[in-house]
Protein backbone atom coordinates (compact mmCIF):
# COMPACT_ATOMS: atom_id res chain seq x y z
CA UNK A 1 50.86 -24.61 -32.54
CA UNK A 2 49.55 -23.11 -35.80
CA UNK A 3 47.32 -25.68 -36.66
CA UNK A 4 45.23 -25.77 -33.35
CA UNK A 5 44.37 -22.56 -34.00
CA UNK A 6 41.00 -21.08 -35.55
CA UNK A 7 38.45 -18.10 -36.03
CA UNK A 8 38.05 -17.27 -32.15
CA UNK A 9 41.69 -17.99 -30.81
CA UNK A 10 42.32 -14.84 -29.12
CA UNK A 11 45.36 -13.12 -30.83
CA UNK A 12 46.44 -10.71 -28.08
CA UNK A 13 46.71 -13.90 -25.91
CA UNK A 14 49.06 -15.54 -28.58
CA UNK A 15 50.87 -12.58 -28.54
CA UNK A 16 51.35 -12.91 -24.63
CA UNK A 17 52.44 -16.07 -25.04
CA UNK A 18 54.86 -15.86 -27.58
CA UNK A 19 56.44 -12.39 -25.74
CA UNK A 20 57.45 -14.45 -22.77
CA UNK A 21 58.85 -17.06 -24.41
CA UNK A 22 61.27 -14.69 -26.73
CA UNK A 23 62.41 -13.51 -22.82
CA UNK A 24 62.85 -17.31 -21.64
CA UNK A 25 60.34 -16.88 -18.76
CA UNK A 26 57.51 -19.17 -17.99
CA UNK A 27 53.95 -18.35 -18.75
CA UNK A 28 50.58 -19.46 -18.20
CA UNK A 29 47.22 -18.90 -20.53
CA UNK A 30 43.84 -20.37 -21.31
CA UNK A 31 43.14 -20.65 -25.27
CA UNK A 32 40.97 -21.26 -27.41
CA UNK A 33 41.66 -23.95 -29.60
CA UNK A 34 40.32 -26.76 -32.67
CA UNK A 35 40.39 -30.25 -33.05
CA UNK A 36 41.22 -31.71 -36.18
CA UNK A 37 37.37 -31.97 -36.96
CA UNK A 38 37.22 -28.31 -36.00
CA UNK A 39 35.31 -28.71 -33.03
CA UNK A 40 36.18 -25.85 -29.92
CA UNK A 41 38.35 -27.06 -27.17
CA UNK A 42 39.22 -24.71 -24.21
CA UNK A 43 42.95 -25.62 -23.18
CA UNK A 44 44.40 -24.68 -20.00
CA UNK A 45 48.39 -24.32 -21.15
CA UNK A 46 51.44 -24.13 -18.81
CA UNK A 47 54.62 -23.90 -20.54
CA UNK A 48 58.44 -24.00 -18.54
CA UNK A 49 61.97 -23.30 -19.95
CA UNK A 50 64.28 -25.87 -19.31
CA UNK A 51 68.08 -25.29 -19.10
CA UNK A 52 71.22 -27.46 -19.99
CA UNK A 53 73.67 -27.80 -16.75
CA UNK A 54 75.74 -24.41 -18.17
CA UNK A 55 72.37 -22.91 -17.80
CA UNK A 56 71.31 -22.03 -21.62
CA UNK A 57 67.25 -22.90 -22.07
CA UNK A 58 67.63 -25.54 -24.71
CA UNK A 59 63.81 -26.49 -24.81
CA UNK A 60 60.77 -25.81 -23.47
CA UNK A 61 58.33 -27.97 -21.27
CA UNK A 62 54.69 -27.85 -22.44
CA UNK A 63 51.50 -29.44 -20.51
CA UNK A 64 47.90 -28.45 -21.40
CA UNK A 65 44.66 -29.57 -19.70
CA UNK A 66 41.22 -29.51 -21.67
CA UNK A 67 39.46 -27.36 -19.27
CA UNK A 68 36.02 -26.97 -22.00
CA UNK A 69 34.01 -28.28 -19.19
CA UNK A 70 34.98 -26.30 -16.58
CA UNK A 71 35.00 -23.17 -19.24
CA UNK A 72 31.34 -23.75 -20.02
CA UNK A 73 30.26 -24.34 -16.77
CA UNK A 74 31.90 -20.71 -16.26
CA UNK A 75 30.63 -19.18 -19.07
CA UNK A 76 27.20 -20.45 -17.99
CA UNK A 77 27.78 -19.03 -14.41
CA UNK A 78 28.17 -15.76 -16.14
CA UNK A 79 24.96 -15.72 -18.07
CA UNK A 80 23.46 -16.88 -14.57
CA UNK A 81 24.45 -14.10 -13.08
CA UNK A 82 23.73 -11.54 -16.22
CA UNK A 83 20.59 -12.60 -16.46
CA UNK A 84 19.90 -12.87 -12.50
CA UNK A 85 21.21 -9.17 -12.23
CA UNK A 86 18.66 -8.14 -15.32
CA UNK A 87 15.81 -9.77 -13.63
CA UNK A 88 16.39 -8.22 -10.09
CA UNK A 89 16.86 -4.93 -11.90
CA UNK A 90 13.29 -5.34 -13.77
CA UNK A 91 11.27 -6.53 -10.72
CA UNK A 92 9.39 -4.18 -8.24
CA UNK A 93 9.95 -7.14 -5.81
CA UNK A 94 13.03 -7.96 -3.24
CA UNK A 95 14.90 -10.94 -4.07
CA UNK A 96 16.78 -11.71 -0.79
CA UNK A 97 19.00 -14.68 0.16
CA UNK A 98 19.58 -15.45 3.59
CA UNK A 99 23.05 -17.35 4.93
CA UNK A 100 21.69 -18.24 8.12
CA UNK A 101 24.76 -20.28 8.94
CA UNK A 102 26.74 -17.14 8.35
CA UNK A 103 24.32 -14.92 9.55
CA UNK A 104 24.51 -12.99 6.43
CA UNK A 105 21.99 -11.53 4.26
CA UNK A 106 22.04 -10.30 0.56
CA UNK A 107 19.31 -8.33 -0.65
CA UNK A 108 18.97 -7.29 -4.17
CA UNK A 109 18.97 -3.00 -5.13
CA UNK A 110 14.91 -2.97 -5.31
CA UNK A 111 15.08 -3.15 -1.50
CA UNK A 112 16.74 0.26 -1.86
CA UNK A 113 14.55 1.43 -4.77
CA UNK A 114 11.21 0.53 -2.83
CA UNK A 115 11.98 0.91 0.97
CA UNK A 116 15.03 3.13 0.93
CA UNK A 117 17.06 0.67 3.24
CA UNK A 118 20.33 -0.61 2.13
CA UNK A 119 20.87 -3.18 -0.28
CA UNK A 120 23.45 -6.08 -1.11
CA UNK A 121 25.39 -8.25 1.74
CA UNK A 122 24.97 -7.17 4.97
CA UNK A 123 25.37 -8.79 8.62
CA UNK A 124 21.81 -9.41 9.78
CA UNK A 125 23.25 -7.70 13.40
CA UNK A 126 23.65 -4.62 11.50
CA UNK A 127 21.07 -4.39 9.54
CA UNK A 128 18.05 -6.59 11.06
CA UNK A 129 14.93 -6.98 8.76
CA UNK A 130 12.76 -7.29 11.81
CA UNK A 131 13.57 -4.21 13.28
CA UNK A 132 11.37 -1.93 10.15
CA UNK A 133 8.18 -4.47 10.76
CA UNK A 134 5.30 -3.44 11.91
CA UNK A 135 5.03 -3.46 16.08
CA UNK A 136 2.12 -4.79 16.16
CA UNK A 137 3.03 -7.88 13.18
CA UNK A 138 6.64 -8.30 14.20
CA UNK A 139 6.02 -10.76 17.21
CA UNK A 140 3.20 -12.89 14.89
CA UNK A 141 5.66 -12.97 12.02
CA UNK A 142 8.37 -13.88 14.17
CA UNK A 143 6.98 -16.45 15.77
CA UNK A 144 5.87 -18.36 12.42
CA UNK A 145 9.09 -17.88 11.09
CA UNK A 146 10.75 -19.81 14.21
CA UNK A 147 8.38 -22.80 13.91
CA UNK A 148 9.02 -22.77 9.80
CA UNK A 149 13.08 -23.17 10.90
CA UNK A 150 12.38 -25.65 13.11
CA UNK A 151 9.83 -27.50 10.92
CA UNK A 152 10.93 -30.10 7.99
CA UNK A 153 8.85 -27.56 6.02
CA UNK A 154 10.72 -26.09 2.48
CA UNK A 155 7.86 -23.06 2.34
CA UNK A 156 6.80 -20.33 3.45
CA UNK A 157 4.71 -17.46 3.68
CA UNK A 158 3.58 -14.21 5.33
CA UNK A 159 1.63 -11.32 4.79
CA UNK A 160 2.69 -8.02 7.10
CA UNK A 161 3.16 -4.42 7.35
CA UNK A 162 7.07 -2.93 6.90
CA UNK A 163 8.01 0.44 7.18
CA UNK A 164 10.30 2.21 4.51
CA UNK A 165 13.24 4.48 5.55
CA UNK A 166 11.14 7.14 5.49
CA UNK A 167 8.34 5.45 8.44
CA UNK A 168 6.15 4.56 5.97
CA UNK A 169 3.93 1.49 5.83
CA UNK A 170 3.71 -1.01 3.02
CA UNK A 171 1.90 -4.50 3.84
CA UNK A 172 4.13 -6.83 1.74
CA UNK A 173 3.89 -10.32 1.24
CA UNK A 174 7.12 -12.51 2.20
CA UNK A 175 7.53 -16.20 -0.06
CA UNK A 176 10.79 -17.87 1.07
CA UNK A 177 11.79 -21.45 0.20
CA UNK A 178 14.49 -23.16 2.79
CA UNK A 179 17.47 -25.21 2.00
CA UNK A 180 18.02 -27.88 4.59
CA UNK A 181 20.82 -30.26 5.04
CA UNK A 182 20.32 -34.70 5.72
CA UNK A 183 19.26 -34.02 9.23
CA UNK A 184 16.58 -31.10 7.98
CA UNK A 185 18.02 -28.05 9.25
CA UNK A 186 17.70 -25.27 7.87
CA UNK A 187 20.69 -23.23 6.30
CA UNK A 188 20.08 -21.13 4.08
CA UNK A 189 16.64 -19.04 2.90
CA UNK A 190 15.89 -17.51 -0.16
CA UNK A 191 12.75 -15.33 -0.85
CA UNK A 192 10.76 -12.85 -2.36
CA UNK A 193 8.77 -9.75 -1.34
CA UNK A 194 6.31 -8.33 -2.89
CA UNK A 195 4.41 -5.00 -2.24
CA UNK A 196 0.39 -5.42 -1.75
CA UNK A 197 -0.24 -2.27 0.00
CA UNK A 198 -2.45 -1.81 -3.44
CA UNK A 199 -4.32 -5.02 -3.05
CA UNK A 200 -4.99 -4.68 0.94
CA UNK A 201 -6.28 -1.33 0.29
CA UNK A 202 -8.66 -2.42 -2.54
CA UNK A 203 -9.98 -5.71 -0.32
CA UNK A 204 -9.91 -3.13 2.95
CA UNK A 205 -12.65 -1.03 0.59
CA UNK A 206 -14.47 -4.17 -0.40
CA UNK A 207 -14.90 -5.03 2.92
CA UNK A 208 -15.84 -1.98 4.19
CA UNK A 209 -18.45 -1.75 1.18
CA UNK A 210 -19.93 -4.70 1.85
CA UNK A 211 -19.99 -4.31 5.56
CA UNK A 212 -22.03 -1.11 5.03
CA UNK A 213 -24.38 -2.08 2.98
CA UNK A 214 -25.48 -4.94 5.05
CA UNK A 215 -25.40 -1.94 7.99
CA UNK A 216 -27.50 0.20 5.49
CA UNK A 217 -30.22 -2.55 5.37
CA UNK A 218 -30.26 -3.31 8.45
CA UNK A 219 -30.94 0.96 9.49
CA UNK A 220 -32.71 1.22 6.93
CA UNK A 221 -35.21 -1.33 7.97
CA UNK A 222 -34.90 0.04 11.95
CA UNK A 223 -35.26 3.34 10.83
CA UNK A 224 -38.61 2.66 8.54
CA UNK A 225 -39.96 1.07 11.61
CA UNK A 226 -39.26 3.61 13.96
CA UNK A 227 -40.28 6.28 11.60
CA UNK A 228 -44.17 4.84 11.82
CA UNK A 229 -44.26 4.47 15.83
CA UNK A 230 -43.16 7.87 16.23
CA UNK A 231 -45.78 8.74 13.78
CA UNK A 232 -48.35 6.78 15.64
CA UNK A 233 -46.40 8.94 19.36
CA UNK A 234 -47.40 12.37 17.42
CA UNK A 235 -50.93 11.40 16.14
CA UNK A 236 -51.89 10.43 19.81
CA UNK A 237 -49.98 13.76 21.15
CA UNK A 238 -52.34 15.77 19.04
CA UNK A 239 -55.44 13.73 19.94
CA UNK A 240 -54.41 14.08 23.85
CA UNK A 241 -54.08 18.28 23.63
CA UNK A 242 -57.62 18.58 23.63
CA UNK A 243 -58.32 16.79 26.94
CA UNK A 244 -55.60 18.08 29.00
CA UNK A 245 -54.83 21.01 31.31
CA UNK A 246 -52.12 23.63 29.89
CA UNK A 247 -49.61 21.60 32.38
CA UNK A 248 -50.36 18.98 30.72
CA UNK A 249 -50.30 20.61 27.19
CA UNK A 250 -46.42 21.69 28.39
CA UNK A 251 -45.44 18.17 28.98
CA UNK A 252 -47.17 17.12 25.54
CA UNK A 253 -45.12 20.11 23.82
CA UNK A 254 -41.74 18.10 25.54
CA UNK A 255 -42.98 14.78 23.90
CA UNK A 256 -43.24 16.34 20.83
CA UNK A 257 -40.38 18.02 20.62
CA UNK A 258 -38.53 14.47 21.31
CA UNK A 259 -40.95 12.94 18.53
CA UNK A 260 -39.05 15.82 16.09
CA UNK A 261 -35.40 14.40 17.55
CA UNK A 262 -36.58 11.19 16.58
CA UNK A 263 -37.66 12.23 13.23
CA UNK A 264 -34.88 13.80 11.96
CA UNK A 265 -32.82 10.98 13.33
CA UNK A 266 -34.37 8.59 11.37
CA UNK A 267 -33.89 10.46 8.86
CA UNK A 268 -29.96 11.08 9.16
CA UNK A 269 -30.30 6.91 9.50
CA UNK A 270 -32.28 6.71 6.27
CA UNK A 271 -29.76 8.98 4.15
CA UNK A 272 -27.01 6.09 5.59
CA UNK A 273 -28.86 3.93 4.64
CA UNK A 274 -29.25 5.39 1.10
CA UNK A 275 -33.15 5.16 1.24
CA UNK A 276 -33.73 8.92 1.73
CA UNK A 277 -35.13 10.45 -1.40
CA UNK A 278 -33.27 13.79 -2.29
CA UNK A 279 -34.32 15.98 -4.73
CA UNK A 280 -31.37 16.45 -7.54
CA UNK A 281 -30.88 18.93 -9.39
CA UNK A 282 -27.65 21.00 -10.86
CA UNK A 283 -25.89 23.47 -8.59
CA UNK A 284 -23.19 25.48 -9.13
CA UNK A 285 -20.42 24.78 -7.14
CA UNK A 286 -19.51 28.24 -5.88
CA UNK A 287 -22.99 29.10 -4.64
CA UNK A 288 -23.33 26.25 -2.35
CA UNK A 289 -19.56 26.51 -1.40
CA UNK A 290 -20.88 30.11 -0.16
CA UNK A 291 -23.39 28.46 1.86
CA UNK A 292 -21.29 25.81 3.41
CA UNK A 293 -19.17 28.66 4.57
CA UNK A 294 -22.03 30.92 5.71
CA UNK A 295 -23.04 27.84 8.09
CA UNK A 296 -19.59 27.03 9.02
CA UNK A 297 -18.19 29.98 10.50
CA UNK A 298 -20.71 30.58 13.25
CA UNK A 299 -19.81 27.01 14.38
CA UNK A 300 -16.26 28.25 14.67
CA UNK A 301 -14.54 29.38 17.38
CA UNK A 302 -12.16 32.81 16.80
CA UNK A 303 -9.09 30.60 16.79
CA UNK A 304 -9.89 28.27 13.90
CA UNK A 305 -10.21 29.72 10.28
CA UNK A 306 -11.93 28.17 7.42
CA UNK A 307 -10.55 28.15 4.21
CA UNK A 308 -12.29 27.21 0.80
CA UNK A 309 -10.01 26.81 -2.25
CA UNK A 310 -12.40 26.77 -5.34
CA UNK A 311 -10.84 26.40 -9.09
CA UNK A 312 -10.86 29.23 -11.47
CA UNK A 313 -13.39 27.92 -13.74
CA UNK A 314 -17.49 27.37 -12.43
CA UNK A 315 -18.51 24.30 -12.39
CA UNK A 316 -21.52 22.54 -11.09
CA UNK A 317 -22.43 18.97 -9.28
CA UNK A 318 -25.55 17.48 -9.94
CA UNK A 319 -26.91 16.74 -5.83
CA UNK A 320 -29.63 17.87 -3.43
CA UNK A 321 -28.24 20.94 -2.43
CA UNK A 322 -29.54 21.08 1.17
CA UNK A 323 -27.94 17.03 1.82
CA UNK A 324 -24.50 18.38 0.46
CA UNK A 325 -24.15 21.47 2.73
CA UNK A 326 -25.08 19.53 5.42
CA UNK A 327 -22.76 16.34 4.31
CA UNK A 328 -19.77 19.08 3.81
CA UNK A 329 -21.06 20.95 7.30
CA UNK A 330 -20.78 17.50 9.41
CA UNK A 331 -16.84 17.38 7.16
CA UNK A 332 -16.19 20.71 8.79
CA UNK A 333 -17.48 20.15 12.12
CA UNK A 334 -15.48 17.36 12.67
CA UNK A 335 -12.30 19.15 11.83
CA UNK A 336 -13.67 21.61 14.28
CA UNK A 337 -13.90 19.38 17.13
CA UNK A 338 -10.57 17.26 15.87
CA UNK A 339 -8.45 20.88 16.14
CA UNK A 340 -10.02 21.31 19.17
CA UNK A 341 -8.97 17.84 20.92
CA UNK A 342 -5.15 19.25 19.81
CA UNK A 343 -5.65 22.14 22.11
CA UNK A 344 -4.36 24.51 19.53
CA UNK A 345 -5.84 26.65 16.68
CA UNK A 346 -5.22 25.92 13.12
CA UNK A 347 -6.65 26.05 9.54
CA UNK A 348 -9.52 23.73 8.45
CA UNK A 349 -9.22 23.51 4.33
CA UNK A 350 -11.91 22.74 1.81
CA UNK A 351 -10.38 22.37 -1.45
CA UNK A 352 -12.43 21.91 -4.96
CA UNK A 353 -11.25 20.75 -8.11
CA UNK A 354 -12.21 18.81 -11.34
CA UNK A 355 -11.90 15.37 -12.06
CA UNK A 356 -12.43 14.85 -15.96
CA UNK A 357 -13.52 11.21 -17.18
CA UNK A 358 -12.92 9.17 -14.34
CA UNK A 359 -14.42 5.82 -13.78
CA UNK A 360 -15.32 4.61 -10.55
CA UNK A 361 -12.30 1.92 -10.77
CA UNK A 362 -10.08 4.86 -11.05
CA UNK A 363 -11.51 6.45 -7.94
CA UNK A 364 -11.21 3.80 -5.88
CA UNK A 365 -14.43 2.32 -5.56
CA UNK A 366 -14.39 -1.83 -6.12
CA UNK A 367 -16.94 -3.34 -8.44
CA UNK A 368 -18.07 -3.14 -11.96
CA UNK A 369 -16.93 -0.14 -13.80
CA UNK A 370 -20.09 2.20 -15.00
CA UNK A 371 -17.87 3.90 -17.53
CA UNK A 372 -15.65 7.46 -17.26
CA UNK A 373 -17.65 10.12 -16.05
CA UNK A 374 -16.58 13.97 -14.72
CA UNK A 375 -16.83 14.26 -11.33
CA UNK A 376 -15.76 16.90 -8.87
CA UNK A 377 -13.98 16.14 -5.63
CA UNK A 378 -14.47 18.39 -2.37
CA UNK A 379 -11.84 17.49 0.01
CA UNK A 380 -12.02 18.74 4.19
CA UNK A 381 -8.92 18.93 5.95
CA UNK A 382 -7.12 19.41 8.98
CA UNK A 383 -3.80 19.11 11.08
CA UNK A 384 -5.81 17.59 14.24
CA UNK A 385 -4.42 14.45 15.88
CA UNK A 386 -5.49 12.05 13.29
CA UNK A 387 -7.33 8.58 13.52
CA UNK A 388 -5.82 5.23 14.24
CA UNK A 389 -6.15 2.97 11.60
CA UNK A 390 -9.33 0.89 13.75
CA UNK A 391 -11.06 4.03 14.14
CA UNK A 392 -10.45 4.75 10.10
CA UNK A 393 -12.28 1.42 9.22
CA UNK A 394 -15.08 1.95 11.71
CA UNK A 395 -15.77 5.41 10.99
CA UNK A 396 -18.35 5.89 8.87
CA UNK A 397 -20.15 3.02 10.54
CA UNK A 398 -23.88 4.70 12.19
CA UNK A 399 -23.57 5.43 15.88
CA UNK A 400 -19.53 4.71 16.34
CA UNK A 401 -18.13 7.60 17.83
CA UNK A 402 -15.54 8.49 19.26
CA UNK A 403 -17.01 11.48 21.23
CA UNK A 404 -18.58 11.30 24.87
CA UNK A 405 -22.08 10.34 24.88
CA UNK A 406 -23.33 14.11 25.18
CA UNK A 407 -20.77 15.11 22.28
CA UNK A 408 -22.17 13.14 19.35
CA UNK A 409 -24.48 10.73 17.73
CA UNK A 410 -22.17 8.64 16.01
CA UNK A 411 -24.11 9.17 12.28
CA UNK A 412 -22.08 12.63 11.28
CA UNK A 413 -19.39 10.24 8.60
CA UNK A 414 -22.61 8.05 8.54
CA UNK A 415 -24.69 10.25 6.84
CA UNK A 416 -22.31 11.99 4.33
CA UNK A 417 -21.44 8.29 3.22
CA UNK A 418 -24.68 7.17 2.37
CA UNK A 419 -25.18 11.18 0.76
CA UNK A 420 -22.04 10.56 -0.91
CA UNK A 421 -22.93 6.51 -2.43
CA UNK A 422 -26.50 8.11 -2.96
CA UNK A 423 -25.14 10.48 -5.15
CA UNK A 424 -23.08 8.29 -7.02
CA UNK A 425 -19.90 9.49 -5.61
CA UNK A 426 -17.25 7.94 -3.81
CA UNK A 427 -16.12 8.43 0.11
CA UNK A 428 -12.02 8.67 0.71
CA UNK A 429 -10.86 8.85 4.29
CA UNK A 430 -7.37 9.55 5.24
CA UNK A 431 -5.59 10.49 8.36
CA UNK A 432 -2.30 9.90 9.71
């Protein structure tokens, strides 16, 4: 009727209505209708033609429901879901929800986006989560996850490495809450995962920076110490030469010699530990590029080639020339001996380019930021074997090697990072 009708009665559906009635046929609708004080009802309307016995329709047979509350709680659903789809769209992080009755799992699209797996509903048989953690996480995270089902617990949490579709890692950090029925199991998990691989690699630096400056102290301290008693092992060398035969003056020349090892290994432990006074002063880039490669190749063998990549324009690094060439030399070297362990020939790389008003945040180094400065970034490569990710974090620690005890001392990384944090530059290793 006319007068239920107001501004948002949908005409096309009056329309619809009206159509099947002119053809005698039943019809169904929900419309939008007023009451008399103009308030919105939804009704739900089913109207029937009725027939005399000779079979003309002679009326029809109306019954309508008020269905507003149902409506609303619909209309509500639908902003629900609106506004659930723009938020899952928006975030970096996977919204998942987890049937576990059903053994289904939905995932929202940034799973896609951020990992390249597939998103929405799948079976967790097909498509197991599990299967892209990390090896060595997988069994931890597992087993926590089994004792959160069978807890009375409603949270949980845990921190692990994934890999991406293309075998990348990401250490992500997994927040699910659990809906249990009256006896407490669990059926049904929904989470969130969010990518930290930024915030592990910042607290992995911290660490590392803290870990080696309390190493730095402690050489430093060793080194000062052993520094004077090989001082005290030379003066008394000298004294001796005078009162010994020239066999004895040969075996004097050997202790010597050993007292000069020891010297110039305290002093690759001094420049670790950044107390090693250099001597500063502006280079140009090019010339001591020209030197690193004049002391490289020799140390070469036929089947590797060394490659320097310098930018077009000059520029120059304010550094003690003679602890850079040998900082970049021990870079080299250990490309050297990593192509060799691959038992094949190859290229080692050093690359040079500008980095214009950078602060030390943006470079990676943790702490207070002193402000944008230029720096320039030297970079040694290689396509050896690689480092496993414990090696990585103990690398530039004095003394670890990975070398036989005749191969190596163990301070080659050592020394170009305390060069490098002496300098007021910043150490990067990566290796895969």
């Amino acid at each position: 009727p006319r007068m239920f009708q107001g501004r948002d009665t949908d005409r096309q559906e009056l329309d619809r209505i009206r159509a099947a009635l002119e053809k005698e046929q039943p019809v169904y609708a929900e419309v939008l209708n007023y009451t008399k004080s103009g308030t919105p009802i939804w009704l739900e309307v089913n109207i029937s033609p009725v027939s005399a016995d000779h079979g003309e329709i002679t009326h029809f047979l109306a019954i309508q429901r008020d269905i507003t509350a149902r409506k609303q709680a619909q209309l509500d659903r639908e902003k629900a879901d609106e506004r659930f789809h723009l938020i899952t769209g928006a975030t970096k992080d996977v919204i998942w929800d987890w049937n576990i009755e059903r053994d289904e799992v939905w995932r929202s699209e940034s799973y896609q986006r951020q990992y390249g797996h597939a998103a929405g509903l799948v079976s967790i048989g097909k498509s197991s989560w599990a299967q892209h953690v990390e090896d060595e996480d997988r069994n931890r995270v597992l087993a926590s996850l089994r004792a959160f089902l069978n807890s009375a617990e409603h949270l949980w949490s845990a921190e692990y490495r994934f890999r991406d579709k293309e075998g990348r890692l990401h250490w992500v950090s997994d927040r699910p809450m659990a809906e249990r029925d009256r006896t407490g199991k669990a059926h049904r998990l929904i989470g969130v995962v969010e990518d930290i691989t930024h915030r592990k690699m910042l607290e992995e630096r911290l660490s590392q920076a803290e870990r080696l400056d309390s190493l730095g102290k402690l050489t430093g301290g060793i080194a000062h110490d052993f520094n004077n008693l090989l001082g005290t092992i030379e003066y008394a060398v000298e004294l001796a030469r005078d009162d010994v035969s020239e066999t004895g003056n040969r075996y004097l020349d050997t202790a010597r010699n050993a007292v000069r090892r020891g010297a110039d290994l305290t002093r690759r432990m001094l420049t670790f530990a950044r107390r090693q006074p250099g001597a500063p002063r502006s280079h140009d880039v090019a010339a001591l590029m020209a030197n690193v490669a004049e002391l490289s190749r020799p140390a070469l063998d036929a089947s590797i080639r060394l490659e320097i990549v310098e930018p077009e324009t000059p520029l120059w690094v304010q550094c003690d020339d003679g602890q850079f060439e040998n900082a970049v030399l021990n870079l080299v070297l250990n490309s050297r001996d990593a192509i060799r362990a691959s038992g094949h020939g190859s290229t080692i790389t050093v690359r040079v380019r500008a980095l214009d008003g950078m602060s030390s945040r943006q470079l990676g180094r943790p702490g207070p930021d002193g402000g944008a400065r230029d720096f320039v970034e030297f970079s040694v490569s290689d396509d050896g074997p690689g480092m496993s990710a414990e090696v990585r974090r103990r690398a530039t620690d004095p003394f670890f090697t990975t070398k036989g005890q005749q191969d190596g001392t163990g301070l080659g990384l050592s020394v170009v990072y305390g060069f490098v944090e002496q300098s007021g530059g910043v150490l990067k290793i990566y290796s895969e």
